[in-house]
Protein backbone atom coordinates (compact mmCIF):
# COMPACT_ATOMS: atom_id res chain seq x y z
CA UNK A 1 14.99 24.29 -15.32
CA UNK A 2 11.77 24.05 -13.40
CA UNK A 3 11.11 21.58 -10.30
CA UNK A 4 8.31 19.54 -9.29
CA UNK A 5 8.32 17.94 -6.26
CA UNK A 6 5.74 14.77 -6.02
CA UNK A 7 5.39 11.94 -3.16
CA UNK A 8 4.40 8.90 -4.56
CA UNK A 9 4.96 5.13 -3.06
CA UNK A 10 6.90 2.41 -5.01
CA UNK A 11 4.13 -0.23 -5.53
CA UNK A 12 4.26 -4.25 -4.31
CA UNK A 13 5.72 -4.76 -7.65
CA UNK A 14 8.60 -2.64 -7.48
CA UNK A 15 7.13 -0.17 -9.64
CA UNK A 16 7.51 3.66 -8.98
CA UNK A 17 4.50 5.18 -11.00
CA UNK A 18 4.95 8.96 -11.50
CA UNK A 19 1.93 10.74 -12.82
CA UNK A 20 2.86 14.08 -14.54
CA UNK A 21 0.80 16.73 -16.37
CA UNK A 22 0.92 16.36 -20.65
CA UNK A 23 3.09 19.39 -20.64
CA UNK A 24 5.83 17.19 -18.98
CA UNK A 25 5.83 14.78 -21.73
CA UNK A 26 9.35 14.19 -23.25
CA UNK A 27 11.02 15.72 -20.41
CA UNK A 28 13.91 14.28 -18.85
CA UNK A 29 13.13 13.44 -15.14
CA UNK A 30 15.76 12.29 -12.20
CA UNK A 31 14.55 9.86 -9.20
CA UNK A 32 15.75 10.41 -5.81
CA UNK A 33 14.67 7.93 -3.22
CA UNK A 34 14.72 8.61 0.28
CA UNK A 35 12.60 8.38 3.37
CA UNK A 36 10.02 10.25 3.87
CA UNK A 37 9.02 10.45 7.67
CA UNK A 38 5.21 10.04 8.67
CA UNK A 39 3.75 12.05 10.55
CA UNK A 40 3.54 11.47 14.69
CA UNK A 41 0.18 9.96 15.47
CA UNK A 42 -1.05 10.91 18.64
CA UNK A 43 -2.35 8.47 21.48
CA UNK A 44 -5.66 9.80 21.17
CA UNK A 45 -5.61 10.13 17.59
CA UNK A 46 -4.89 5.94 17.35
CA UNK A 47 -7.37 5.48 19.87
CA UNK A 48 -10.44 7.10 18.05
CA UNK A 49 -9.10 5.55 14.58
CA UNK A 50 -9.26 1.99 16.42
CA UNK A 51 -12.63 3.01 18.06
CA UNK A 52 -13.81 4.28 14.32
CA UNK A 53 -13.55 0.87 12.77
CA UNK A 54 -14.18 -1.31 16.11
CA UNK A 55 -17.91 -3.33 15.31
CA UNK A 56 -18.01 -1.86 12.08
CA UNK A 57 -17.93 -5.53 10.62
CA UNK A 58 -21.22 -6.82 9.31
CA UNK A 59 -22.25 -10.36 8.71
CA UNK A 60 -21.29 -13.81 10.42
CA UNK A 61 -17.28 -14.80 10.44
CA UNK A 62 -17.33 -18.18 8.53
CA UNK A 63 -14.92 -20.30 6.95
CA UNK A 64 -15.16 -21.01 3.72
CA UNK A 65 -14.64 -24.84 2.12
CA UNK A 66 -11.27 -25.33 1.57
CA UNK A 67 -11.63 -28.25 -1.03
CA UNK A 68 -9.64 -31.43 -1.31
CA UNK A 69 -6.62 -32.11 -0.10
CA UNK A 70 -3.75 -32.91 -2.46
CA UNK A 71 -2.19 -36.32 -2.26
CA UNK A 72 1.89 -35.88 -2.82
CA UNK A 73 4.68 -38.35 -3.31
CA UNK A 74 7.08 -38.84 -0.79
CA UNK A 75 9.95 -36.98 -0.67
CA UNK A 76 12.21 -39.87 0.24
């Protein structure tokens, strides 16, 4: 029995996707979920990622039309 050990992130969907090599194909696999802890970020490290994307954006901020609004019946 041979182990490979891959970290992969259920999707929005629910949806675990596990991609394996062709020479896994047929092979019985079993899922364990747990926790996996994230690494300790540093004050300094948020500080320059928040300083790496500060001003970055480019263009004007505008709103864009929001179209008609919907006439409903009451609810009463």
């Amino acid at each position: 029995m041979s182990r490979i050990e891959i970290t992969s992130t259920v999707g929005a969907d629910g949806v675990l996707r596990v991609p394996l090599p062709p020479a896994n194909a047929g092979r019985q696999v079993r899922v364990t979920v747990e926790d996996v802890p994230r690494p300790a970020v540093t004050a300094e490290e948020w500080r320059a990622g928040v300083l790496k994307f500060a001003g970055a954006w480019q263009g004007e901020f505008e709103r864009p039309d929001q179209g008609e609004y919907e006439e409903r019946e009451p609810l009463s």
